[in-house]
N, C-alpha and C. Protein backbone atom coordinates (compact mmCIF):
# COMPACT_ATOMS: atom_id res chain seq x y z
N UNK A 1 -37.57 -37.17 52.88
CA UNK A 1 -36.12 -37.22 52.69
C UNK A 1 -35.77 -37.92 51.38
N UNK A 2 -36.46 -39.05 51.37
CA UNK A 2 -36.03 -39.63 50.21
C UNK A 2 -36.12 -38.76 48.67
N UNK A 3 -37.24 -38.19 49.13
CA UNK A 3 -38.41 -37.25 47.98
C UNK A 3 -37.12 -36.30 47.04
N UNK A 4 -36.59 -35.61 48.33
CA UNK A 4 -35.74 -34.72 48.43
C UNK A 4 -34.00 -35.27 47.38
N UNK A 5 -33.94 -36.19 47.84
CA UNK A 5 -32.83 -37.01 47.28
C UNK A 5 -33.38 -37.12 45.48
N UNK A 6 -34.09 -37.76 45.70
CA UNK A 6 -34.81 -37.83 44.48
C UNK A 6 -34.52 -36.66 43.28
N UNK A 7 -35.21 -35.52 43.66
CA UNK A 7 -35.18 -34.30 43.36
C UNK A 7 -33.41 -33.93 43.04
N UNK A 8 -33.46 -33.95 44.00
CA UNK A 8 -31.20 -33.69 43.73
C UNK A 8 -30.55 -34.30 42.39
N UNK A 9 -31.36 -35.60 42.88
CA UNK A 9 -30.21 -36.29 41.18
C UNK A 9 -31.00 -35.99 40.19
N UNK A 10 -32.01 -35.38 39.85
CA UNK A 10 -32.82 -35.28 38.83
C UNK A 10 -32.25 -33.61 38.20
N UNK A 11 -32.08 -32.79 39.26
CA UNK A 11 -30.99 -31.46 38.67
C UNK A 11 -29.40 -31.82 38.90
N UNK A 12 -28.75 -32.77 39.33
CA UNK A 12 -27.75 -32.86 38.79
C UNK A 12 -27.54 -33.55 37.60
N UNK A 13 -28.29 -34.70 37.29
CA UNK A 13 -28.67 -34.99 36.01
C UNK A 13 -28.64 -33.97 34.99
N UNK A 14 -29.93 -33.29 35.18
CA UNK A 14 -30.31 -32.46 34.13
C UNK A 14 -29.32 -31.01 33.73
N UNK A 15 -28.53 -30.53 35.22
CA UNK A 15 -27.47 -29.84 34.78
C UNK A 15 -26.00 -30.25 34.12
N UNK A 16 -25.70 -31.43 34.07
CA UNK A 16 -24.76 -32.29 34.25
C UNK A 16 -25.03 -32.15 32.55
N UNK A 17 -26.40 -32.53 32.06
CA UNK A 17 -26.43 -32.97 30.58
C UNK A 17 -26.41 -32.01 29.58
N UNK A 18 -26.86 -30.47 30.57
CA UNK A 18 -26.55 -28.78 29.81
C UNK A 18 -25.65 -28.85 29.47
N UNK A 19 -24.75 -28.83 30.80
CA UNK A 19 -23.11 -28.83 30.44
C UNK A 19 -22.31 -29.40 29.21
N UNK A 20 -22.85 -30.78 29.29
CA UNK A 20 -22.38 -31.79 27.93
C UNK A 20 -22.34 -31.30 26.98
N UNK A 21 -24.07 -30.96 26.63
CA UNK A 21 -24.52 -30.28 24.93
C UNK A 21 -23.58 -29.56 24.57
N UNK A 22 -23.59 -27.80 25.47
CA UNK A 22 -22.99 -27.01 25.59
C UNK A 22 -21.34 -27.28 25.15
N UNK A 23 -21.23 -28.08 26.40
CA UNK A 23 -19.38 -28.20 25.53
C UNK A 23 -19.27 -28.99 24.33
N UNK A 24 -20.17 -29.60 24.11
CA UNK A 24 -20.38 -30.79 22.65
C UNK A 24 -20.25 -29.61 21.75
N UNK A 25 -21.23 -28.55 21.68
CA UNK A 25 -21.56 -27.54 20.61
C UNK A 25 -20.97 -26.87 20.73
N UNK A 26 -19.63 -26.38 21.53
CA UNK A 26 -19.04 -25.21 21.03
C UNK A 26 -17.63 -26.08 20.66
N UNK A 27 -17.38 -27.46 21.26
CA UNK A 27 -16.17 -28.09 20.66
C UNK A 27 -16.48 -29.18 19.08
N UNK A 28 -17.61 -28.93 18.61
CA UNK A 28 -17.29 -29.85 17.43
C UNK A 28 -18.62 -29.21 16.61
N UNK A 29 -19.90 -29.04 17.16
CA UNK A 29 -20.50 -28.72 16.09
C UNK A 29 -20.52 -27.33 15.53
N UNK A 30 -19.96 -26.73 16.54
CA UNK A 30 -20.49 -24.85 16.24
C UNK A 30 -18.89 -24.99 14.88
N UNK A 31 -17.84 -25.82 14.48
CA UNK A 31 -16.67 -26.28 13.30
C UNK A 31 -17.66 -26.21 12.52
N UNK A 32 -18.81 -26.65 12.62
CA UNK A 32 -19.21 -27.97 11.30
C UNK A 32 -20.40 -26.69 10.64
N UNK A 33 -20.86 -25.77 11.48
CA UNK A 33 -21.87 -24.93 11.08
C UNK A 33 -20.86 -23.53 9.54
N UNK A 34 -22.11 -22.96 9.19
CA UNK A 34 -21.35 -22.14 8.04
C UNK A 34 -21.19 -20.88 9.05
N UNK A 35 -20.61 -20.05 8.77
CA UNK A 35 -20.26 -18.81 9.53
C UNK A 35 -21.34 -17.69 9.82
N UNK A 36 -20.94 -17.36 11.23
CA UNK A 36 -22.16 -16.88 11.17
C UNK A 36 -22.17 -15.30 11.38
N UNK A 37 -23.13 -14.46 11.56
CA UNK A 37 -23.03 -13.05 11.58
C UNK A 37 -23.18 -12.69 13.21
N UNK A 38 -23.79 -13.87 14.12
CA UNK A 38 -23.68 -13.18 15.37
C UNK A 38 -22.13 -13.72 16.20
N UNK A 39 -21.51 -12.18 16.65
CA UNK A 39 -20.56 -11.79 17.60
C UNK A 39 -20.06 -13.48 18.47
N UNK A 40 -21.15 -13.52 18.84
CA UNK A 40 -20.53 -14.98 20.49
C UNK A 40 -20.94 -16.28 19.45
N UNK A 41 -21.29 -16.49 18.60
CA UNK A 41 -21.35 -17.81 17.97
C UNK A 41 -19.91 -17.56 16.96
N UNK A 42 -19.90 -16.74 16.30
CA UNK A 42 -17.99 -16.48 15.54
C UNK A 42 -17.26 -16.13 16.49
N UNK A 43 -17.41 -15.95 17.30
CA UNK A 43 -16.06 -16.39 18.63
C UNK A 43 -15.77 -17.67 18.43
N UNK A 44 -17.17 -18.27 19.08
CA UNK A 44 -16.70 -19.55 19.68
C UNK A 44 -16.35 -20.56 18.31
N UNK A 45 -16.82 -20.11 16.91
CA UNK A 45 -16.34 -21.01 15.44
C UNK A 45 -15.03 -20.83 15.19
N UNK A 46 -14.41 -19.65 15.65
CA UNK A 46 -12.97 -19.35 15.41
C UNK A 46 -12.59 -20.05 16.54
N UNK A 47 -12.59 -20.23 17.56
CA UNK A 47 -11.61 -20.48 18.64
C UNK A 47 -10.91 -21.92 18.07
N UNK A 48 -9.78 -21.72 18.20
CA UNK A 48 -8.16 -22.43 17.98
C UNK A 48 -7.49 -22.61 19.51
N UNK A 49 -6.99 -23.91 19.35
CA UNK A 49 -6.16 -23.88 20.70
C UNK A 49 -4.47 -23.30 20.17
């Protein structure tokens, strides 16, 4: 049981910290990169609120 618990916070952790990067890089670094030629990375460099 405990083992099990264990295991749990170690993928909510580790999904928890995808998430972060992920929104880190499409809200500040994917600005800072030069433009690019693929489709879903110049989406997400243009996006404006």
């Amino acid at each position: 049981m405990q083992q099990q618990k264990l295991i749990w916070g170690w993928v909510f952790i580790a999904s928890g910290s995808l998430f972060f990067l992920g929104f880190l890089y499409a809200a500040v670094i994917s600005k800072l990169l030069p433009p690019s030629d693929n489709p879903i990375v110049s989406a997400i460099q243009s996006d404006r609120w």
